[in-house]
Protein backbone atom coordinates (compact mmCIF):
# COMPACT_ATOMS: atom_id res chain seq x y z
CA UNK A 1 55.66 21.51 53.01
CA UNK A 2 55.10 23.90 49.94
CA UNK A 3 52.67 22.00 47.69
CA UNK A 4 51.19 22.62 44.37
CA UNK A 5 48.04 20.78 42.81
CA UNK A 6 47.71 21.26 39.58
CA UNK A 7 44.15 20.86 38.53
CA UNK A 8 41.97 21.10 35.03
CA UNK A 9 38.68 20.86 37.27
CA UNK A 10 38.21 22.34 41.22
CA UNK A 11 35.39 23.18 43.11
CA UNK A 12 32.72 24.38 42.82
CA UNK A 13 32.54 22.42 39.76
CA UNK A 14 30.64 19.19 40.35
CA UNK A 15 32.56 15.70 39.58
CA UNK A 16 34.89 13.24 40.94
CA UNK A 17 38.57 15.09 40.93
CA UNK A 18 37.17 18.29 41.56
CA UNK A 19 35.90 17.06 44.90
CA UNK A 20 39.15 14.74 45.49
CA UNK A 21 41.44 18.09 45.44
CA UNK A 22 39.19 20.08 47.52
CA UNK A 23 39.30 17.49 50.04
CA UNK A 24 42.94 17.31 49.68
CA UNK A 25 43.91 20.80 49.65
CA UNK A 26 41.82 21.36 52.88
CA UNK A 27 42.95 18.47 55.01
CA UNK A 28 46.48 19.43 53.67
CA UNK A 29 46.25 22.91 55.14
CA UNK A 30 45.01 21.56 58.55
CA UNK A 31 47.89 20.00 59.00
CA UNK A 32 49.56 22.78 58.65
CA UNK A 33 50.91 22.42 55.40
CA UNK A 34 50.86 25.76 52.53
CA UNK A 35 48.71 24.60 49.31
CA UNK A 36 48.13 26.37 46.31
CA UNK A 37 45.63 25.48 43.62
CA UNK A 38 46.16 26.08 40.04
CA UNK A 39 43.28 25.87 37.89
CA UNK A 40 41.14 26.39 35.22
CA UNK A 41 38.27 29.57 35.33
CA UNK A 42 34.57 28.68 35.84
CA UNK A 43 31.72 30.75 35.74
CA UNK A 44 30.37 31.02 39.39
CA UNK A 45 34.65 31.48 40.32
CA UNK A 46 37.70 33.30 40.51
CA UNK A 47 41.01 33.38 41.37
CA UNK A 48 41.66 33.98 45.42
CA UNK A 49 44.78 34.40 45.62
CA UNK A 50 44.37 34.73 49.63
CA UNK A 51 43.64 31.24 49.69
CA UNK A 52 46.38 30.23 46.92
CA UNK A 53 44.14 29.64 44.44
CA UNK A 54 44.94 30.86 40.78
CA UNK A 55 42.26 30.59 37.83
CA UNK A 56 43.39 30.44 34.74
CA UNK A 57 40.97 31.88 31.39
CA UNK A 58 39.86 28.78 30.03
CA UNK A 59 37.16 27.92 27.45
CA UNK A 60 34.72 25.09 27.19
CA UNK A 61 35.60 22.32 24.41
CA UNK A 62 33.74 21.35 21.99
CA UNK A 63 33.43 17.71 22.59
CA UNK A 64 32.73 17.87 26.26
CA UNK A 65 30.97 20.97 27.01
CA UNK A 66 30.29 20.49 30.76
CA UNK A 67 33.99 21.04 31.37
CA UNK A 68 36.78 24.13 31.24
CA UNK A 69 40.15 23.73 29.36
CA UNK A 70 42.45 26.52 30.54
CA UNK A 71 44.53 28.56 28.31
CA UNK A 72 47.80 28.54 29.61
CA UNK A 73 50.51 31.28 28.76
CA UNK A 74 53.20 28.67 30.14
CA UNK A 75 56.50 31.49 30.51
CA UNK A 76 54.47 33.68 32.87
CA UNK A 77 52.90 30.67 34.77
CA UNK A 78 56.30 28.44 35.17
CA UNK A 79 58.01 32.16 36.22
CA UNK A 80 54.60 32.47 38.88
CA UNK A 81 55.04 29.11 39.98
CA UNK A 82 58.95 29.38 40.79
CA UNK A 83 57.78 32.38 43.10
CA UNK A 84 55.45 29.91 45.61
CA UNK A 85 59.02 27.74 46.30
CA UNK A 86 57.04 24.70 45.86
CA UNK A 87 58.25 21.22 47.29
CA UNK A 88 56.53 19.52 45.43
CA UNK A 89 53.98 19.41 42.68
CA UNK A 90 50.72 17.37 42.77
CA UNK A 91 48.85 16.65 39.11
CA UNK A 92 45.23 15.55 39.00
CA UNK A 93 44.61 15.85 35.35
CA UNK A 94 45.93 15.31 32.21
CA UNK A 95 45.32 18.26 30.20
CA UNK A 96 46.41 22.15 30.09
CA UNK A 97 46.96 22.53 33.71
CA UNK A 98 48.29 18.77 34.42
CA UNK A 99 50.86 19.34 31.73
CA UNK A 100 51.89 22.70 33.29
CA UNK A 101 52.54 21.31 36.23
CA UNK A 102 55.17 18.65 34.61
CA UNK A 103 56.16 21.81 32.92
CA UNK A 104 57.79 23.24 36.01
CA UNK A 105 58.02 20.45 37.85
CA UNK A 106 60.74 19.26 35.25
CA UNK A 107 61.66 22.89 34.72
CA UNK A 108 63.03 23.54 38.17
CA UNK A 109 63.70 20.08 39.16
CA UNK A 110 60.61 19.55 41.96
CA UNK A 111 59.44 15.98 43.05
CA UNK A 112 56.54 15.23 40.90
CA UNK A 113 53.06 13.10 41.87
CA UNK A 114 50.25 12.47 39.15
CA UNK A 115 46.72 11.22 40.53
CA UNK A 116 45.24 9.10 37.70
CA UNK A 117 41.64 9.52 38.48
CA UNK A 118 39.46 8.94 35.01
CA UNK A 119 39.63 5.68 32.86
CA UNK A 120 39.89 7.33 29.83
CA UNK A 121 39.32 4.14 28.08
CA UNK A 122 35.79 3.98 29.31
CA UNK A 123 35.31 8.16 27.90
CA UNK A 124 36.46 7.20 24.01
CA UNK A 125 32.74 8.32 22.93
CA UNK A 126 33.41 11.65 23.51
CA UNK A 127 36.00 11.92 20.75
CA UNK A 128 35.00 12.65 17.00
CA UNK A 129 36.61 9.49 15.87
CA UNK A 130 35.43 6.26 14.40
CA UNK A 131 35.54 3.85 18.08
CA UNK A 132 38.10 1.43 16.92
CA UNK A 133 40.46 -0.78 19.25
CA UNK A 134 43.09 1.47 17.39
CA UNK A 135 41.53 4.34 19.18
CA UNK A 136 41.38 2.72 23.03
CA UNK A 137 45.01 1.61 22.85
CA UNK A 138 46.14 5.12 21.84
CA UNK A 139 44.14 6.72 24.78
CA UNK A 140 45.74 3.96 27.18
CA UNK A 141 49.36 4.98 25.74
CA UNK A 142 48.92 8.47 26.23
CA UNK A 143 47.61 8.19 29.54
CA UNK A 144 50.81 5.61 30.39
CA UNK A 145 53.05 8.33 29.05
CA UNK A 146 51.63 10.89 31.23
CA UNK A 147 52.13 9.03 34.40
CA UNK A 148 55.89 8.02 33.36
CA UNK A 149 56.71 11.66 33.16
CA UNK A 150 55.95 11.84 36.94
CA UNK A 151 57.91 10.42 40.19
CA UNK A 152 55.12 8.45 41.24
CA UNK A 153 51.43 8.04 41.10
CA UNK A 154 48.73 8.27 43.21
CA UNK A 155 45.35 5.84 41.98
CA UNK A 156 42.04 5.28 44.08
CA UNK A 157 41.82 1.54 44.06
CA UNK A 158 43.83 -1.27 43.19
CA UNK A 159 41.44 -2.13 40.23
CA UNK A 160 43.09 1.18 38.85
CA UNK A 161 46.51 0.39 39.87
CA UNK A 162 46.11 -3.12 37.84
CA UNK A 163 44.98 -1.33 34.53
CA UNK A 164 48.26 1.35 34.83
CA UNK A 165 50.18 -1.89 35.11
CA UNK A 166 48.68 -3.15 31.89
CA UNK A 167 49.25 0.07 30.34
CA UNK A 168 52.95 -0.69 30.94
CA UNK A 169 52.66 2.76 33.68
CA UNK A 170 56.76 2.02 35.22
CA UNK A 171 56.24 4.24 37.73
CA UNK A 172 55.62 3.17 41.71
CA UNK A 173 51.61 3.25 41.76
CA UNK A 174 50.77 3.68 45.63
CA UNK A 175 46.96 3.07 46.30
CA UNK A 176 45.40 5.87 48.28
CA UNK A 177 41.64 6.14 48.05
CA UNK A 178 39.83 9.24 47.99
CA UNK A 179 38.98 10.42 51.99
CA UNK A 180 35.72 11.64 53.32
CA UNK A 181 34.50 14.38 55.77
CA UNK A 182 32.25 12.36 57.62
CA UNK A 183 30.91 14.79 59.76
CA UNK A 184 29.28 16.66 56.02
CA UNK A 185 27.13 13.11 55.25
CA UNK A 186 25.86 12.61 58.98
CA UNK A 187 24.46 16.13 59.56
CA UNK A 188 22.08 17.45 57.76
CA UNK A 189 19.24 20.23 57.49
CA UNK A 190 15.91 18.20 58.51
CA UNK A 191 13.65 21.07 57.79
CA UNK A 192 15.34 21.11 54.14
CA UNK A 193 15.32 17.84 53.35
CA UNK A 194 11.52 17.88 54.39
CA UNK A 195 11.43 21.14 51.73
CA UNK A 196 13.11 18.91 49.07
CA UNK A 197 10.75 16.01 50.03
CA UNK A 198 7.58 18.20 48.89
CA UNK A 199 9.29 20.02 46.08
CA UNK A 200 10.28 16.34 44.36
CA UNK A 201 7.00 15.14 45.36
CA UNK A 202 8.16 12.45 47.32
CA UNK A 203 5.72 10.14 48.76
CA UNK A 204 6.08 7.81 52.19
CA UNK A 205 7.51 4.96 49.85
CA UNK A 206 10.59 3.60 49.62
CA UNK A 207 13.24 5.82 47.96
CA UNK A 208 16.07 4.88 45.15
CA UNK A 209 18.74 7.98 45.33
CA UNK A 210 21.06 7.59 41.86
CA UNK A 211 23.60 10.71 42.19
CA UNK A 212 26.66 11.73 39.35
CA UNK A 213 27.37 12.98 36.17
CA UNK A 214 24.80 12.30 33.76
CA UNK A 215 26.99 10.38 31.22
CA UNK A 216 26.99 7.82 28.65
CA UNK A 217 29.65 5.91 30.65
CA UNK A 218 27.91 6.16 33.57
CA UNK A 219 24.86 3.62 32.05
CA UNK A 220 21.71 5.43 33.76
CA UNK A 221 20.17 4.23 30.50
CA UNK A 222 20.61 0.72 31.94
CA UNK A 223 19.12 1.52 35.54
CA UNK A 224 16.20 3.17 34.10
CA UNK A 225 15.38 -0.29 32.05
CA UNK A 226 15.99 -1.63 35.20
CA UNK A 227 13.78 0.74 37.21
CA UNK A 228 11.01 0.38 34.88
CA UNK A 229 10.78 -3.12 35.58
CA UNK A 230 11.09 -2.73 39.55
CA UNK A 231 8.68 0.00 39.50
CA UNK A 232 5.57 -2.65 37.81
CA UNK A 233 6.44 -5.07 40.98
CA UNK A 234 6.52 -2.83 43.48
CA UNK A 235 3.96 0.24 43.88
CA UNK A 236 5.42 2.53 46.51
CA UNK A 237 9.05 2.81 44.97
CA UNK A 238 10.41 5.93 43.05
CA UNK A 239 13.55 6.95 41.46
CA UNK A 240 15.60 10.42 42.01
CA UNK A 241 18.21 11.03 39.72
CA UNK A 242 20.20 14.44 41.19
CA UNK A 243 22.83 15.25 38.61
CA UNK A 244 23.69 16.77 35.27
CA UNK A 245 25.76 16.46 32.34
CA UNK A 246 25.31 16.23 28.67
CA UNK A 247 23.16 12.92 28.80
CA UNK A 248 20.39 15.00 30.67
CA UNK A 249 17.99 15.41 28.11
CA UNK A 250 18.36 11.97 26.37
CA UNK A 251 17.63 10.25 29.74
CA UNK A 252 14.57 12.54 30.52
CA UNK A 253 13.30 11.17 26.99
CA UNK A 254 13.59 8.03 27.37
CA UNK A 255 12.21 7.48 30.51
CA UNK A 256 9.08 9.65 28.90
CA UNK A 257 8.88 6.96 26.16
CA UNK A 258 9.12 4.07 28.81
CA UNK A 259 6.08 5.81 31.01
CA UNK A 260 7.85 5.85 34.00
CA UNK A 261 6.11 7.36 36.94
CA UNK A 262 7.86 7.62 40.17
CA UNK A 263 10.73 9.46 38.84
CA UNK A 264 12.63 12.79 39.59
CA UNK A 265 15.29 14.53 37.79
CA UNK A 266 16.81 17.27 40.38
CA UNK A 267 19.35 18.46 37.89
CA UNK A 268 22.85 19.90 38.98
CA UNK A 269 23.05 20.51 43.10
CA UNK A 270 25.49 22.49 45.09
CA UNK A 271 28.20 20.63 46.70
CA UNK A 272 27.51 22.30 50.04
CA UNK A 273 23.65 21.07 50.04
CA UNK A 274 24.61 17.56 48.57
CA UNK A 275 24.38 15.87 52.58
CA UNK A 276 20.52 17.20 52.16
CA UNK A 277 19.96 14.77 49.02
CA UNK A 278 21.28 11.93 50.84
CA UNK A 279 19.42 12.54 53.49
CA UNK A 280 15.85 11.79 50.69
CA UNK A 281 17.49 8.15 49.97
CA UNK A 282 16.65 4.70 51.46
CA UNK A 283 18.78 2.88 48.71
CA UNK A 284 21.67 4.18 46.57
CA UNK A 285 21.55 2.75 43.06
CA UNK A 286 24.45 3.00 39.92
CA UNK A 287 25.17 0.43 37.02
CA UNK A 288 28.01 2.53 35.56
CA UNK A 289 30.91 0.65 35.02
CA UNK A 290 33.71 3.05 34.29
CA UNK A 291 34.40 3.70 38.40
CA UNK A 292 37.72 4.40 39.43
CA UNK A 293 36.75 4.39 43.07
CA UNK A 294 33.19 5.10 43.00
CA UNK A 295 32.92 8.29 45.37
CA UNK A 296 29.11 8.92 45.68
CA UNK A 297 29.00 5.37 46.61
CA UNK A 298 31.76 6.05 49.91
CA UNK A 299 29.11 9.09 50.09
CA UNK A 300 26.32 7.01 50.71
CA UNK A 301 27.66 4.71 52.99
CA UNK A 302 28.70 7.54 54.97
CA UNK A 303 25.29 9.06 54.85
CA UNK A 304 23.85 5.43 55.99
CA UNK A 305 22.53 4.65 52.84
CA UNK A 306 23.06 0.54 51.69
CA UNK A 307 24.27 0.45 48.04
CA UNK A 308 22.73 -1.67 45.21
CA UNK A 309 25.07 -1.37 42.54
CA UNK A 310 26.78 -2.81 39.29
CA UNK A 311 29.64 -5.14 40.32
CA UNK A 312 32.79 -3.88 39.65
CA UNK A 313 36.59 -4.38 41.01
CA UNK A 314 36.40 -0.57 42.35
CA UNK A 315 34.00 -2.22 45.10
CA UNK A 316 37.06 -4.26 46.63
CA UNK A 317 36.95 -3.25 50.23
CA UNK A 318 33.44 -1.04 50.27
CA UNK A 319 30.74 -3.05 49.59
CA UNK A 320 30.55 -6.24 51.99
CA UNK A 321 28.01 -8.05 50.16
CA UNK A 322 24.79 -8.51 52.45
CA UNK A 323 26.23 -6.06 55.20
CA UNK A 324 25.92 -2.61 53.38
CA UNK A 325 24.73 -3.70 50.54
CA UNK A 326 24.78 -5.83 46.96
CA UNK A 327 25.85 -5.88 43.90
CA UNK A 328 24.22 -6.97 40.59
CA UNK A 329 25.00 -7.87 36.48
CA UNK A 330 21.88 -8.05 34.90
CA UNK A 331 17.95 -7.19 35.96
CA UNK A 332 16.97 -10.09 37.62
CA UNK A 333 19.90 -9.68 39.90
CA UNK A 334 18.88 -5.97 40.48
CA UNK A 335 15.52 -7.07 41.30
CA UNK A 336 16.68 -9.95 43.39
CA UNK A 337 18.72 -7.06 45.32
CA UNK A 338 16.27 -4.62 45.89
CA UNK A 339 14.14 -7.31 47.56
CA UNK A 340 16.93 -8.79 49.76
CA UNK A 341 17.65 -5.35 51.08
CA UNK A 342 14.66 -3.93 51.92
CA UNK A 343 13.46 -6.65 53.85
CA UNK A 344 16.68 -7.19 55.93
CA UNK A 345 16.65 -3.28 56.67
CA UNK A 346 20.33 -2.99 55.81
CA UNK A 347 22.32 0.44 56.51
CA UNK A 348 25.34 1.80 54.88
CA UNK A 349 28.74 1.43 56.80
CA UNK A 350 29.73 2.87 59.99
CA UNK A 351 34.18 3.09 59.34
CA UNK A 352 35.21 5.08 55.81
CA UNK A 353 38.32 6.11 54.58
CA UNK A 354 38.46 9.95 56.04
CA UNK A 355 39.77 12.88 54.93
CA UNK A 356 42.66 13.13 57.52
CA UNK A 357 43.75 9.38 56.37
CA UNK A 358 43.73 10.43 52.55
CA UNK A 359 45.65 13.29 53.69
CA UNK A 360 48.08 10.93 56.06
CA UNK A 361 48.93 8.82 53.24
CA UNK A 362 49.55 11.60 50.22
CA UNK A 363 51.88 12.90 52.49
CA UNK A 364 53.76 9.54 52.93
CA UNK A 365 54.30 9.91 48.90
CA UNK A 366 55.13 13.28 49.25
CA UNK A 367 57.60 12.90 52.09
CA UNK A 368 59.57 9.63 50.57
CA UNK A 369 59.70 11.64 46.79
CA UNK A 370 60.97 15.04 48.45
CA UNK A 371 63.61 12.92 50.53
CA UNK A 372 64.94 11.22 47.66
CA UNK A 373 65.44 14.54 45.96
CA UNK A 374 66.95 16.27 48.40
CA UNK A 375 69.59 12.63 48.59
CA UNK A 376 70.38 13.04 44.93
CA UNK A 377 71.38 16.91 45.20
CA UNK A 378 73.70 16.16 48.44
């Protein structure tokens, strides 16, 4: 098949769809399907059109300035897009790009899939609008309208799949979760991570690995209270934090004003070294709640790491309480956690989701769209 994904955010840019539609487009093409990429422009990228991948200028917006919103001259772009004979076209986001791709998809008549990957619900502080109810059903309409436009949708997790249903989302919602390449999490660079180990200052003690977007909806505000409080029961603990995003400097403050010791900030990390911060781990840690799926946490697991996060429905089917790991709602529960899991020695799962069965299953939505077109035109 001829496929298009139609992307505001790709790699190398750092976050949860950018990584999804790498892993896509790559397990796509090994099996032996053509994939383009259209895109939005990033600094440390450009188009290669080679690999059928086509940047478009874009400019950072105001209100989230950690991300790219291309400008899109739609004529030229719908007439470029006709030229790759696409079978069908793939949207991960909602924005510039996403909507081009409806744009031709309805403009030439090509089966269209949306992957609804962010609950923009949970993302309402970013706007420069009073944060009313008013405000959160709007979002939730728009983001139902979007997905109506489209053939059928793709969503991580059935916790996602429940919310589109509440949004009144009439479309078939199939559940296919975001695949891994396992072989990335269980090799790694020894003498590396040992470099990382002295340049973090890293003692023998037991490691707590926190890794994502540094964001208000991700609650690291929360685990640092949390921390805090772990860190005055237990001496030879620390906390390192690899990420960045526009919460950054308001975290590094506050855990200044809370005199937390053990602690590490690593900033913003290449994706292709991101198997080497694993590796530093004993225990993966996260309260957000605003996880569609929860990627870094199928990331740990696959990197062996047991997971003590904040309960949430996106944890349906990953975390087997006790086996890989526990979850908690408030500190004592944390702390309860922590304890439980070092002393039982637990390790992160041995069987993820991989990247060949997150391609397998796409392609099932692909395949049953594209022969329902091809029906209605006979």
């Amino acid at each position: 098949m001829r496929i298009g994904l139609f992307t505001d955010t790709y790699y190398p840019e750092i976050n949860g769809v950018a990584h999804s539609t790498y892993l896509l487009k790559r397990a796509l093409e090994r099996r032996g399907h053509t994939v383009y990429v259209i895109t939005s422009r990033t600094k440390n990228a450009q188009s290669a059109p080679k690999e059928r991948i086509y940047r478009l200028p874009s400019v950072s917006p105001m209100m989230v300035k950690d991300r790219h919103l291309a400008l899109v001259v739609a004529p030229y772009w719908i007439h470029k897009c006709k030229q790759m004979h696409l079978d069908v076209i793939h949207t991960q986001t909602e924005f510039t790009v996403g909507i081009l791709g409806l744009q031709v998809a309805q403009k030439y008549g090509i089966p269209h899939v949306h992957s609804y990957h962010t609950m923009y619900e949970d993302c309402i502080h970013y706007l420069p609008l009073p944060k009313t109810e008013g405000l959160k059903r709007m979002v939730c309409a728009l983001s139902a309208r979007f997905c109506n436009y489209s053939d059928a949708v793709i969503v991580p997790t059935e916790k996602v799949r429940k919310k589109l249903f509440g949004y009144r989302v009439i479309r078939e919602v199939h559940v296919v979760p975001t695949g891994l390449n396992l072989d990335k999490f269980r090799s790694y660079d020894t003498k590396e991570v040992e470099r990382l180990r002295q340049r973090f200052n890293l003692s023998s003690g037991y490691t707590l690995l926190s890794v994502g977007r540094l964001a208000e909806e991700k609650r690291t505000d929360k685990l640092l209270e949390y921390y805090k409080r772990l860190e005055t029961e237990e001496k030879d603990v620390q906390l390192l934090i690899v990420g960045d995003g526009p919460e950054k400097e308001r975290l590094q403050m506050q855990a200044k004003d809370m005199a937390i010791r053990n602690l590490c900030f690593t900033g913003g990390v290449p994706w292709d070294e991101i198997q080497n911060y694993y590796a530093l781990g004993d225990l993966f840690v996260s309260a957000s709640k605003a996880e569609t799926q929860g990627l870094t946490y199928m990331e740990a697991l696959a990197a062996g790491l047991p997971l003590l996060v904040q309960r949430d429905d996106c944890l349906n089917g990953v975390l087997q309480e006790g086996i890989n790991g526990t979850s908690f709602t408030n500190e004592k529960e944390f702390l309860d956690g922590f304890r439980y899991m070092r002393t039982r020695l637990i390790k992160g799962a041995s069987e993820i989701y991989t990247d060949n069965d997150f391609a397998r299953a796409v392609l099932n939505v692909y395949e049953g769209l594209w022969i329902n077109a091809h029906r209605r035109r006979a």
